[in-house]
N, C-alpha and C. Protein backbone atom coordinates (compact mmCIF):
# COMPACT_ATOMS: atom_id res chain seq x y z
N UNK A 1 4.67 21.57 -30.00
CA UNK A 1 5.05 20.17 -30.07
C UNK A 1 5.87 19.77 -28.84
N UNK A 2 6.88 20.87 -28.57
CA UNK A 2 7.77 20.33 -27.23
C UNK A 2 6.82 20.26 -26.30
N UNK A 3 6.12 21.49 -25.64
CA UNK A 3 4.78 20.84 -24.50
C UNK A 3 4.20 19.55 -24.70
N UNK A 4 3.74 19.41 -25.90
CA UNK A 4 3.06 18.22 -25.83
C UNK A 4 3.85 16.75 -25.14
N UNK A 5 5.29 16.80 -26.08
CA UNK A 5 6.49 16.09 -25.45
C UNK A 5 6.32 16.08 -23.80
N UNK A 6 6.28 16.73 -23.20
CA UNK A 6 6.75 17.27 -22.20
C UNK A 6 5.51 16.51 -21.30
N UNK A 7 4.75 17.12 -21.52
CA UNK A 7 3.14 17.20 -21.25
C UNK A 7 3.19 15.07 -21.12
N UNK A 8 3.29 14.68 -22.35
CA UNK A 8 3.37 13.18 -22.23
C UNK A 8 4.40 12.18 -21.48
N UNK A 9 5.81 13.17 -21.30
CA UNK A 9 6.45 12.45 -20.58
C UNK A 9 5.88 12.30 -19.05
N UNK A 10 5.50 13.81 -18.34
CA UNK A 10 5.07 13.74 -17.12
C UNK A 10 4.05 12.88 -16.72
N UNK A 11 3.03 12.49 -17.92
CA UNK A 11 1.66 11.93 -17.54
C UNK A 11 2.70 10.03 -17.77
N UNK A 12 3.47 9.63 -18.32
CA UNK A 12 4.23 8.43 -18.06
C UNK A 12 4.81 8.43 -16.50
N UNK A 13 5.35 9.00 -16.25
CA UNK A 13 5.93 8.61 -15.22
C UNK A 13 4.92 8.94 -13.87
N UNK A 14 3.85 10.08 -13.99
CA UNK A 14 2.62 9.81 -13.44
C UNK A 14 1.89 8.68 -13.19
N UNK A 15 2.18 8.21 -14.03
CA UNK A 15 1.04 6.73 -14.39
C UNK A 15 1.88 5.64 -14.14
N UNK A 16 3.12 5.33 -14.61
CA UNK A 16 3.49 4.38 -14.61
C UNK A 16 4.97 3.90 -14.35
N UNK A 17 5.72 5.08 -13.42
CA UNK A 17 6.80 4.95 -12.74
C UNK A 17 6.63 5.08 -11.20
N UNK A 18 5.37 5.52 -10.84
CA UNK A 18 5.20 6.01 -9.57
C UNK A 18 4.78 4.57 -9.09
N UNK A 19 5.03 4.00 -7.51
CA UNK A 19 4.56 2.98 -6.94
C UNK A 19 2.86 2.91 -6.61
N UNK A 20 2.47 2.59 -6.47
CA UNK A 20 0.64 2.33 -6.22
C UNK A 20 0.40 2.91 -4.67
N UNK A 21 0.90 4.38 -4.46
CA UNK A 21 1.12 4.20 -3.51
C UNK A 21 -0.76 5.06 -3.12
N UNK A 22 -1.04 4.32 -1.47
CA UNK A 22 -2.88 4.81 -1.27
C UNK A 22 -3.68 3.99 -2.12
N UNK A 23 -3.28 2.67 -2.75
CA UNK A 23 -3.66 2.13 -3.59
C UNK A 23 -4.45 0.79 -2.72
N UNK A 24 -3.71 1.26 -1.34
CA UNK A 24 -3.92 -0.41 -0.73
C UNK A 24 -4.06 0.51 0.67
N UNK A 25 -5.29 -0.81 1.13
CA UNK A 25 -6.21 -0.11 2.32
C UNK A 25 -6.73 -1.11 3.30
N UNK A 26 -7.10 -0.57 4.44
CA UNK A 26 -7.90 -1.09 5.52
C UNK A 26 -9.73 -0.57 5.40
N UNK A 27 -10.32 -0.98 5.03
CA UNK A 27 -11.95 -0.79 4.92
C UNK A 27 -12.75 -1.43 5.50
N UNK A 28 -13.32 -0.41 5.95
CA UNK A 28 -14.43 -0.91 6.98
C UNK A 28 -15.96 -0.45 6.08
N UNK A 29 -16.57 -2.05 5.84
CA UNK A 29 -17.78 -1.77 5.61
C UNK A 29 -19.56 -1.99 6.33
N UNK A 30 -20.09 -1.22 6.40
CA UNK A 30 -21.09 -1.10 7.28
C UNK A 30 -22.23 -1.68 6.45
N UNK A 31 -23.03 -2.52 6.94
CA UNK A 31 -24.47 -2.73 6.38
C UNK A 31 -24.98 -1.93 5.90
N UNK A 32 -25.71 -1.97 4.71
CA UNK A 32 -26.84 -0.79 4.18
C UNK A 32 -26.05 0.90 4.25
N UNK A 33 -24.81 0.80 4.00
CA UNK A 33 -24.29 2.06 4.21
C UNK A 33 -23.25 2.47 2.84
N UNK A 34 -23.95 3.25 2.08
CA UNK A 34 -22.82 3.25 0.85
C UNK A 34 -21.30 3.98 1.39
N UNK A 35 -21.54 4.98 2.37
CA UNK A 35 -19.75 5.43 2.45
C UNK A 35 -19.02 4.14 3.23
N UNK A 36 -17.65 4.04 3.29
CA UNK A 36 -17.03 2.97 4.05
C UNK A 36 -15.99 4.07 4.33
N UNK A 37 -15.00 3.28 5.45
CA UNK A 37 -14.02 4.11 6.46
C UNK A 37 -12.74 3.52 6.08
N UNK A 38 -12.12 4.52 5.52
CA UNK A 38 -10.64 4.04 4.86
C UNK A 38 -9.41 4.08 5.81
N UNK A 39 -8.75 3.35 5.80
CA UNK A 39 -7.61 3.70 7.05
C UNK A 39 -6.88 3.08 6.12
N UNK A 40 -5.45 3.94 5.83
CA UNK A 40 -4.30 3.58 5.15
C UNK A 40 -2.97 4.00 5.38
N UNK A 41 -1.56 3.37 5.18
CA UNK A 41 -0.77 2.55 5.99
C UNK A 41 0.14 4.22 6.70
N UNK A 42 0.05 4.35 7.60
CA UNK A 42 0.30 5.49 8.72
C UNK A 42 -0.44 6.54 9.18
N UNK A 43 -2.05 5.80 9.30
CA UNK A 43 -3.29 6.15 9.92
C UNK A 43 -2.53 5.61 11.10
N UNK A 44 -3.11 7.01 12.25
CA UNK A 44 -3.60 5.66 13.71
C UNK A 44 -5.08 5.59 13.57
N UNK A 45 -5.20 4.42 14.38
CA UNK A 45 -6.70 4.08 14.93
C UNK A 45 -6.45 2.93 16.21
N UNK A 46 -7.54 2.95 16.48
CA UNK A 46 -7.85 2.15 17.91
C UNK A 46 -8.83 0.89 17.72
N UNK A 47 -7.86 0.03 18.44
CA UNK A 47 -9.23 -1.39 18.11
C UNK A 47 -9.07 -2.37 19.56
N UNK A 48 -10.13 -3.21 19.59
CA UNK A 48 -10.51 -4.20 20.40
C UNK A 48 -10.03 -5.53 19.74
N UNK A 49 -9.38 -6.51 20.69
CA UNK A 49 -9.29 -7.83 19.96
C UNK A 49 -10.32 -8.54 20.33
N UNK A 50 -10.68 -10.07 19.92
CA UNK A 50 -11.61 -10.89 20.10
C UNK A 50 -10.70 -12.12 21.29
N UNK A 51 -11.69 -12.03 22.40
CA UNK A 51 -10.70 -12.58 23.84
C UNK A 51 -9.96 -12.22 24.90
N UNK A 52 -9.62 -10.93 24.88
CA UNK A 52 -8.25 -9.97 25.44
C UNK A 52 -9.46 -9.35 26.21
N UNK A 53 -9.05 -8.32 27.11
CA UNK A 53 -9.68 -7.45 27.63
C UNK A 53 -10.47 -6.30 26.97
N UNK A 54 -11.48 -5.54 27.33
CA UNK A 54 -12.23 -4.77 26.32
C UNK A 54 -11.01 -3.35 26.12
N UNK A 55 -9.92 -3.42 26.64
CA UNK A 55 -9.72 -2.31 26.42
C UNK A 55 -8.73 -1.85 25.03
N UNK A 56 -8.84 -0.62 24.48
CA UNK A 56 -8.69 -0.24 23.53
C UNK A 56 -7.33 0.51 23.30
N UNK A 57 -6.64 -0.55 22.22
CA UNK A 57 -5.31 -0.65 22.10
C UNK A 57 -4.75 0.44 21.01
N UNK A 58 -4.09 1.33 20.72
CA UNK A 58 -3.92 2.37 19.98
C UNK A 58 -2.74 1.66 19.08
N UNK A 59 -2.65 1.88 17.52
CA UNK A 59 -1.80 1.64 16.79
C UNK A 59 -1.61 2.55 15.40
N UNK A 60 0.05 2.24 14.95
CA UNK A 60 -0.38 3.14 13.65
C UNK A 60 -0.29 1.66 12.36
N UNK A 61 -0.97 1.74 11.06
CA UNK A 61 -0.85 0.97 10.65
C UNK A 61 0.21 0.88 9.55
N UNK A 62 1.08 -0.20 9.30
CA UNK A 62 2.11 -0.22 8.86
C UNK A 62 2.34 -0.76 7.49
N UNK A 63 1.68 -1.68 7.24
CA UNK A 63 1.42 -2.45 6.04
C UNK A 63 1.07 -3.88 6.04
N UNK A 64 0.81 -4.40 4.99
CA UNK A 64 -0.37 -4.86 4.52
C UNK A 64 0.02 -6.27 4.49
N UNK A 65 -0.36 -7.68 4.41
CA UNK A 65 0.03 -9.04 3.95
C UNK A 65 -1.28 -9.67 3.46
N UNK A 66 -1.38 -9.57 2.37
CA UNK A 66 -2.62 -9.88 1.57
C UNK A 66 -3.02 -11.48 1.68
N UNK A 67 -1.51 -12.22 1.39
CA UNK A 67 -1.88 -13.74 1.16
C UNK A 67 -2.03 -14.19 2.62
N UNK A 68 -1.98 -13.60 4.13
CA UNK A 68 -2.18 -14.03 5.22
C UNK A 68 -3.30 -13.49 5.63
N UNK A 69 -3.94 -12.64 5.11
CA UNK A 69 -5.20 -11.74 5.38
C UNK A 69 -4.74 -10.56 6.70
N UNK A 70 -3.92 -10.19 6.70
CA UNK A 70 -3.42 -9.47 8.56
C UNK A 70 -2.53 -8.35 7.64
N UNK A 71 -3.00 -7.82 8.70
CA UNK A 71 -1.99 -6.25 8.92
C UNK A 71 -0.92 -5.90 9.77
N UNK A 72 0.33 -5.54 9.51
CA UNK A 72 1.49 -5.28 10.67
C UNK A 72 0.89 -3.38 11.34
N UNK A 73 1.55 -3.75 12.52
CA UNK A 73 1.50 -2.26 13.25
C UNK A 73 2.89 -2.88 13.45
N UNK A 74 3.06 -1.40 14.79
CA UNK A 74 4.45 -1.17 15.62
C UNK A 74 4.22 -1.97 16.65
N UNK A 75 3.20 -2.63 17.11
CA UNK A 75 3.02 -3.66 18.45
C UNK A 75 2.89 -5.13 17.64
N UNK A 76 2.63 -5.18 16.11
CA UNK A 76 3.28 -6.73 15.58
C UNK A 76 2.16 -6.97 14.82
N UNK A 77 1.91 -8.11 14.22
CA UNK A 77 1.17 -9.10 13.47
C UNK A 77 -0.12 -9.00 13.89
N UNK A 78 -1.77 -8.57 13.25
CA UNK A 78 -2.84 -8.71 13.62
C UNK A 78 -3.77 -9.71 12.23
N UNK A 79 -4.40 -10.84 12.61
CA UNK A 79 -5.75 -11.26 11.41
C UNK A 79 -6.20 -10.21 11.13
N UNK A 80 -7.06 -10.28 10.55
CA UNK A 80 -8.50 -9.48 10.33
C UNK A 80 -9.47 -9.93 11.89
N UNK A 81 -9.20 -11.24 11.10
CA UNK A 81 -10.37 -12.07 12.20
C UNK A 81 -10.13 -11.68 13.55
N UNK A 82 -9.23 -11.23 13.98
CA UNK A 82 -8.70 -10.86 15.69
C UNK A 82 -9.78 -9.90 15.97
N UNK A 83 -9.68 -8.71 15.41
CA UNK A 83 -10.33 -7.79 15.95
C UNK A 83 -11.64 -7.79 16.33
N UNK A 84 -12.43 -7.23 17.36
CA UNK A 84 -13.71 -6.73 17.46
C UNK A 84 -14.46 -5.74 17.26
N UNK A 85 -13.39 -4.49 17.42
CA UNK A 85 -13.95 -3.40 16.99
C UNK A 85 -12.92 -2.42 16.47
N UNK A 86 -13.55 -1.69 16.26
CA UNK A 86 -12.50 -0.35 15.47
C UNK A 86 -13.02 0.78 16.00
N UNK A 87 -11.92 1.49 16.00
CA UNK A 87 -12.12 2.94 16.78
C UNK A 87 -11.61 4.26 15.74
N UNK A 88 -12.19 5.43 14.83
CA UNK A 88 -11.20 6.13 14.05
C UNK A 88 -11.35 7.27 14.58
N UNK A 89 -11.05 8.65 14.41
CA UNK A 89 -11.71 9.88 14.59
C UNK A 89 -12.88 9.93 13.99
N UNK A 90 -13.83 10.77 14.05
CA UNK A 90 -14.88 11.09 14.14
C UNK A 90 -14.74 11.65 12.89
N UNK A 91 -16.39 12.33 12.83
CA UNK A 91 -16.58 13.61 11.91
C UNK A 91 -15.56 14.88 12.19
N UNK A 92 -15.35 15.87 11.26
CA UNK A 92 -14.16 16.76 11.66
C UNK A 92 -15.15 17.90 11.86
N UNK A 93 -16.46 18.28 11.32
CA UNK A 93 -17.13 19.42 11.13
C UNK A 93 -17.76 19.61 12.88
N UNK A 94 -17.97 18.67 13.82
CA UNK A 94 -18.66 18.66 14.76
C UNK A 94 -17.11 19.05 15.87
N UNK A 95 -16.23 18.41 15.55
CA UNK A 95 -15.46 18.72 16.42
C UNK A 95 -14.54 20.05 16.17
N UNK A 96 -15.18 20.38 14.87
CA UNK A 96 -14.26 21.91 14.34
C UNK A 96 -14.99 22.92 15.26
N UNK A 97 -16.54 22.58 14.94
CA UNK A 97 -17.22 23.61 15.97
C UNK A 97 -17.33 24.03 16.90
N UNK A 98 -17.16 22.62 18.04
CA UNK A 98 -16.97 22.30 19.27
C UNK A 98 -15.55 23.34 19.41
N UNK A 99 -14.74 23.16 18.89
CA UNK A 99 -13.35 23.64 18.88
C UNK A 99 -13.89 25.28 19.11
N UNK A 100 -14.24 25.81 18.01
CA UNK A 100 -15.07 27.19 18.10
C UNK A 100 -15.15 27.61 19.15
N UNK A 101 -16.60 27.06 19.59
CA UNK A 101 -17.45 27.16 20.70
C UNK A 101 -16.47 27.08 22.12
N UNK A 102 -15.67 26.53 22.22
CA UNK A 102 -14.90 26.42 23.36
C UNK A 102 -13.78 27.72 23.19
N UNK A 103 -13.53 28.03 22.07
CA UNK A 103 -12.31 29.46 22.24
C UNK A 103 -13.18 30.57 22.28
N UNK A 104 -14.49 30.65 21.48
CA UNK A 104 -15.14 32.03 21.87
C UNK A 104 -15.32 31.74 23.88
N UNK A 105 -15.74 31.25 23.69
CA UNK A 105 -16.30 30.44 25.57
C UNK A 105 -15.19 31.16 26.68
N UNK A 106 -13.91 30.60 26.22
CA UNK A 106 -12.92 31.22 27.13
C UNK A 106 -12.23 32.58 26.81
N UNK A 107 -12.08 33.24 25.48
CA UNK A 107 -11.85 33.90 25.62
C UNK A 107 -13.50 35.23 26.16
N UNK A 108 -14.21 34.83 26.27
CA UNK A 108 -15.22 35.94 26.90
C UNK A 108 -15.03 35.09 28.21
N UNK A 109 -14.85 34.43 28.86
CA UNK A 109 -15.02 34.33 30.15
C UNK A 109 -13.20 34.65 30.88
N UNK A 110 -12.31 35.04 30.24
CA UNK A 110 -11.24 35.82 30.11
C UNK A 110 -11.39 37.09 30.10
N UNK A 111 -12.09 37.67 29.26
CA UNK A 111 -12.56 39.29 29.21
C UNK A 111 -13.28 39.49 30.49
N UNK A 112 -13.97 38.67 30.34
CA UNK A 112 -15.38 38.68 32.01
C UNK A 112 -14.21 39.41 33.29
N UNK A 113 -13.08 37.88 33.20
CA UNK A 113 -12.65 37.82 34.29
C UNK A 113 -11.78 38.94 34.61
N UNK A 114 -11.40 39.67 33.61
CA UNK A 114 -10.56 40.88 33.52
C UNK A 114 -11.62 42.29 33.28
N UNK A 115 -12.60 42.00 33.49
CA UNK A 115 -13.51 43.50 33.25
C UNK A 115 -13.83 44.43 34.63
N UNK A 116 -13.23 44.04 35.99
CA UNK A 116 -12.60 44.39 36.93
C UNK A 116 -11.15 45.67 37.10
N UNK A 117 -10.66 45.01 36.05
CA UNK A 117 -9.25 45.59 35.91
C UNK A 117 -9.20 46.89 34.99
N UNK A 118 -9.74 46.38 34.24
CA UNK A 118 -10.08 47.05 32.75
C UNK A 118 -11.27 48.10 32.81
N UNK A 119 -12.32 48.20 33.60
CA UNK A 119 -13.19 49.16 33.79
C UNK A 119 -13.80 48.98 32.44
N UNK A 120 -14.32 47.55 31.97
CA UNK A 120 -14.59 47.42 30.53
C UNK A 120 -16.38 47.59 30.64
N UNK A 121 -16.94 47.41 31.39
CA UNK A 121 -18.27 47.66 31.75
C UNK A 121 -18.84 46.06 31.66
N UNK A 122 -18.40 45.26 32.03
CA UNK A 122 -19.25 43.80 32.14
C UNK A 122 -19.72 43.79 33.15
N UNK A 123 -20.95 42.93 33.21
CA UNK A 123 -21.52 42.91 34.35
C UNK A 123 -21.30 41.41 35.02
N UNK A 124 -21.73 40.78 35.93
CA UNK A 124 -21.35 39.67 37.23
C UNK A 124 -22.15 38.87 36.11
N UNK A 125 -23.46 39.05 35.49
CA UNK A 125 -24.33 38.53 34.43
C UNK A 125 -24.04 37.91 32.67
N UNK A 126 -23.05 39.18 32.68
CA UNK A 126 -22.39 38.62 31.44
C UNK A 126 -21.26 37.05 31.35
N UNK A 127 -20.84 37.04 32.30
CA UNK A 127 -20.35 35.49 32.39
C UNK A 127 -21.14 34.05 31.83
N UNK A 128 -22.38 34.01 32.04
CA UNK A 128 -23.44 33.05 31.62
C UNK A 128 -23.28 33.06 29.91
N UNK A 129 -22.31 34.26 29.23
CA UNK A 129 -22.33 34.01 27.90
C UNK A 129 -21.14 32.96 27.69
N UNK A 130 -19.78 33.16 28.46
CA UNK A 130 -19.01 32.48 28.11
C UNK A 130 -19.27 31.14 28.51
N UNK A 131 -19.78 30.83 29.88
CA UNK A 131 -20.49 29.37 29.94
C UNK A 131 -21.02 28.49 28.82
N UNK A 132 -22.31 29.49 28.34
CA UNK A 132 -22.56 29.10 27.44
C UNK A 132 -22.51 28.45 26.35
N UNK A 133 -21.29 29.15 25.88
CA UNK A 133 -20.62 28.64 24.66
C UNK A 133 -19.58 27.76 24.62
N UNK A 134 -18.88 27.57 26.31
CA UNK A 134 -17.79 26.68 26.26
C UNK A 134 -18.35 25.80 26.66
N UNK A 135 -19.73 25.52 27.07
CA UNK A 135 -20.21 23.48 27.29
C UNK A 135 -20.57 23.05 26.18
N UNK A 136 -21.41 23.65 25.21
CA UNK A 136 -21.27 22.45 24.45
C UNK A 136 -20.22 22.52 23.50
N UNK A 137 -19.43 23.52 23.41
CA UNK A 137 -18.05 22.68 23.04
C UNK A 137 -17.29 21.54 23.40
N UNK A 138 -17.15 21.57 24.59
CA UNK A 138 -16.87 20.58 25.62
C UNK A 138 -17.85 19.27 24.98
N UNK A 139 -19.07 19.43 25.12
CA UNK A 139 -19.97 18.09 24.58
C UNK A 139 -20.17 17.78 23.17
N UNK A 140 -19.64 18.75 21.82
CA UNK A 140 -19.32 18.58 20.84
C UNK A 140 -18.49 17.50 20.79
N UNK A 141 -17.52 17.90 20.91
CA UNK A 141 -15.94 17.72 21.16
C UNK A 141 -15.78 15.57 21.59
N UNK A 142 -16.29 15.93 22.81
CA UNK A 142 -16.96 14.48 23.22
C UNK A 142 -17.47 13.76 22.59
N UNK A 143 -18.63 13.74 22.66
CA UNK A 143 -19.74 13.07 21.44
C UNK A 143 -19.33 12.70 20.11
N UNK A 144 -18.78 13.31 19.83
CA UNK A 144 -17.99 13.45 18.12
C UNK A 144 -16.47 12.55 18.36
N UNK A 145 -15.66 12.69 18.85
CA UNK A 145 -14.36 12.34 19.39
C UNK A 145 -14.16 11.00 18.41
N UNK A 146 -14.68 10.18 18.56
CA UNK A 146 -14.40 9.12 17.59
C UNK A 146 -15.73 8.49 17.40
N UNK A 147 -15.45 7.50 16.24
CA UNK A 147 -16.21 6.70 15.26
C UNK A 147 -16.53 5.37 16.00
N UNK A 148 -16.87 4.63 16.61
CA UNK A 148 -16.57 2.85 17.07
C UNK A 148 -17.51 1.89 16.17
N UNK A 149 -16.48 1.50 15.57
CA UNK A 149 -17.22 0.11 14.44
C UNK A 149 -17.28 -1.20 14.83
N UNK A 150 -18.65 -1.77 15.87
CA UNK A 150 -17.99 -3.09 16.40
C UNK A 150 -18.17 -3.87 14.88
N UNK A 151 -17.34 -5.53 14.83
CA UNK A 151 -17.36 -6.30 13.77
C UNK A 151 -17.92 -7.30 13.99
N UNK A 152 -19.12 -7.39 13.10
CA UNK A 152 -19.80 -8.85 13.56
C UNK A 152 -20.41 -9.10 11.81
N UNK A 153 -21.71 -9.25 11.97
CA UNK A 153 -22.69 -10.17 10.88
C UNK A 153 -22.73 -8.57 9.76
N UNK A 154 -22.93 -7.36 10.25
CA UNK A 154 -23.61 -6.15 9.56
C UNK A 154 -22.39 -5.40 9.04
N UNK A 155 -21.15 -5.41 9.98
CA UNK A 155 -20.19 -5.01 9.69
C UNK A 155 -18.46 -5.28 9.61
N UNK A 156 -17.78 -5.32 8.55
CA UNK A 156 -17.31 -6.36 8.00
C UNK A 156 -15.58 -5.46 7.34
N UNK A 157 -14.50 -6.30 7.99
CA UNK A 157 -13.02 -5.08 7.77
C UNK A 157 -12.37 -6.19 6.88
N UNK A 158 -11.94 -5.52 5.83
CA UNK A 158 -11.67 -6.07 4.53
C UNK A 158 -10.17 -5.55 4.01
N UNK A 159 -9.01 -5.59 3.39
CA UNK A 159 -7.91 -4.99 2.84
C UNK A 159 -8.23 -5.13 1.71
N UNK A 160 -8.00 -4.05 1.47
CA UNK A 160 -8.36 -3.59 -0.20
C UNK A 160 -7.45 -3.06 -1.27
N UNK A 161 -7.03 -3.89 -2.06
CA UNK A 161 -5.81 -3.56 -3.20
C UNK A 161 -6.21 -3.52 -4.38
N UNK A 162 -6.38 -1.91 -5.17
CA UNK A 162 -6.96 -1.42 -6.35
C UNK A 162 -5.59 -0.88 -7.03
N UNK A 163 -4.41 -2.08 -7.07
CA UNK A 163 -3.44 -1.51 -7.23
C UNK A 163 -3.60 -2.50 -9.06
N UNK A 164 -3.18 -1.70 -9.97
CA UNK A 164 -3.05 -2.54 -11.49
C UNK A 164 -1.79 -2.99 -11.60
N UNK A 165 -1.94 -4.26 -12.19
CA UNK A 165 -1.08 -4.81 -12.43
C UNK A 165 -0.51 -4.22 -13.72
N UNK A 166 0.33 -3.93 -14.56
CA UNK A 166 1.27 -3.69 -15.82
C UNK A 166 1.47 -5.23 -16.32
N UNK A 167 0.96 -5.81 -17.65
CA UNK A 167 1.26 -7.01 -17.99
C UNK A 167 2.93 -7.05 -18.46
């Protein structure tokens, strides 16, 4: 009986002392695309405004103003409507690999470079392995690096509050 007590107090204050917090979001939705890209409040990401120069302004996001439609950062006050594009990290699995591929890469072209010293038996030939493996890390790494969502007719950045109200 006391667990149960116990058991019910934790799931109260679970539920309904804790703030809504991850409850409220930046979403980016893509045409014809069921996943969407969540950014929530002390994500960075990178975006373009509409008018300004194309270049790409880095921020972390801070929180939310629903009845103005805009989001605060640490550089100030943004619409929705401002932006042009969005910039997030990437996939993590392409750049995990890349990551891989670039430490096997150097550490054999490290061994290579020390098989002189070491009387380890490499040959002038064996180097082409560590090459190998450290470019397309290098072009993993790249390619993958980030996400860019421009915003127009197909794709569309929305704040999203799935927070319940308590009557």
């Amino acid at each position: 009986m006391q667990i149960l007590f116990s058991r019910c107090i934790i799931l109260y204050f679970l539920f309904n002392a804790l703030p809504g917090v991850g409850q409220v979001f930046l979403q980016i939705e893509e045409k014809n695309v069921v996943k969407t890209i969540k950014i929530y409040p002390g994500d960075r990401f990178q975006f373009q405004l509409k008018g300004y120069d194309p270049e790409w302004e880095k921020a972390t996001l801070e929180s939310f103003n629903l009845e103005l439609n805009s989001i605060y950062t640490e550089s100030g006050l943004y619409s929705l409507d401002e932006f042009s594009a969005i910039r997030v990290a990437g996939p993590s699995f392409p750049r995990i690999l890349g990551a891989a591929f670039q430490t096997f890469g150097t550490t054999w072209l490290v061994l290579w470079g020390l098989s002189p010293f070491t009387n380890s038996g490499f040959r002038w030939s064996d180097g082409i392995i560590g090459a190998v493996a450290f470019i397309p890390g290098i072009v993993l790494r790249k390619m993958y690096r980030y996400k860019t969502v421009k915003l127009n007719d197909n794709n569309r950045l929305r704040i999203m509050d799935i927070r319940m109200s308590v009557p």
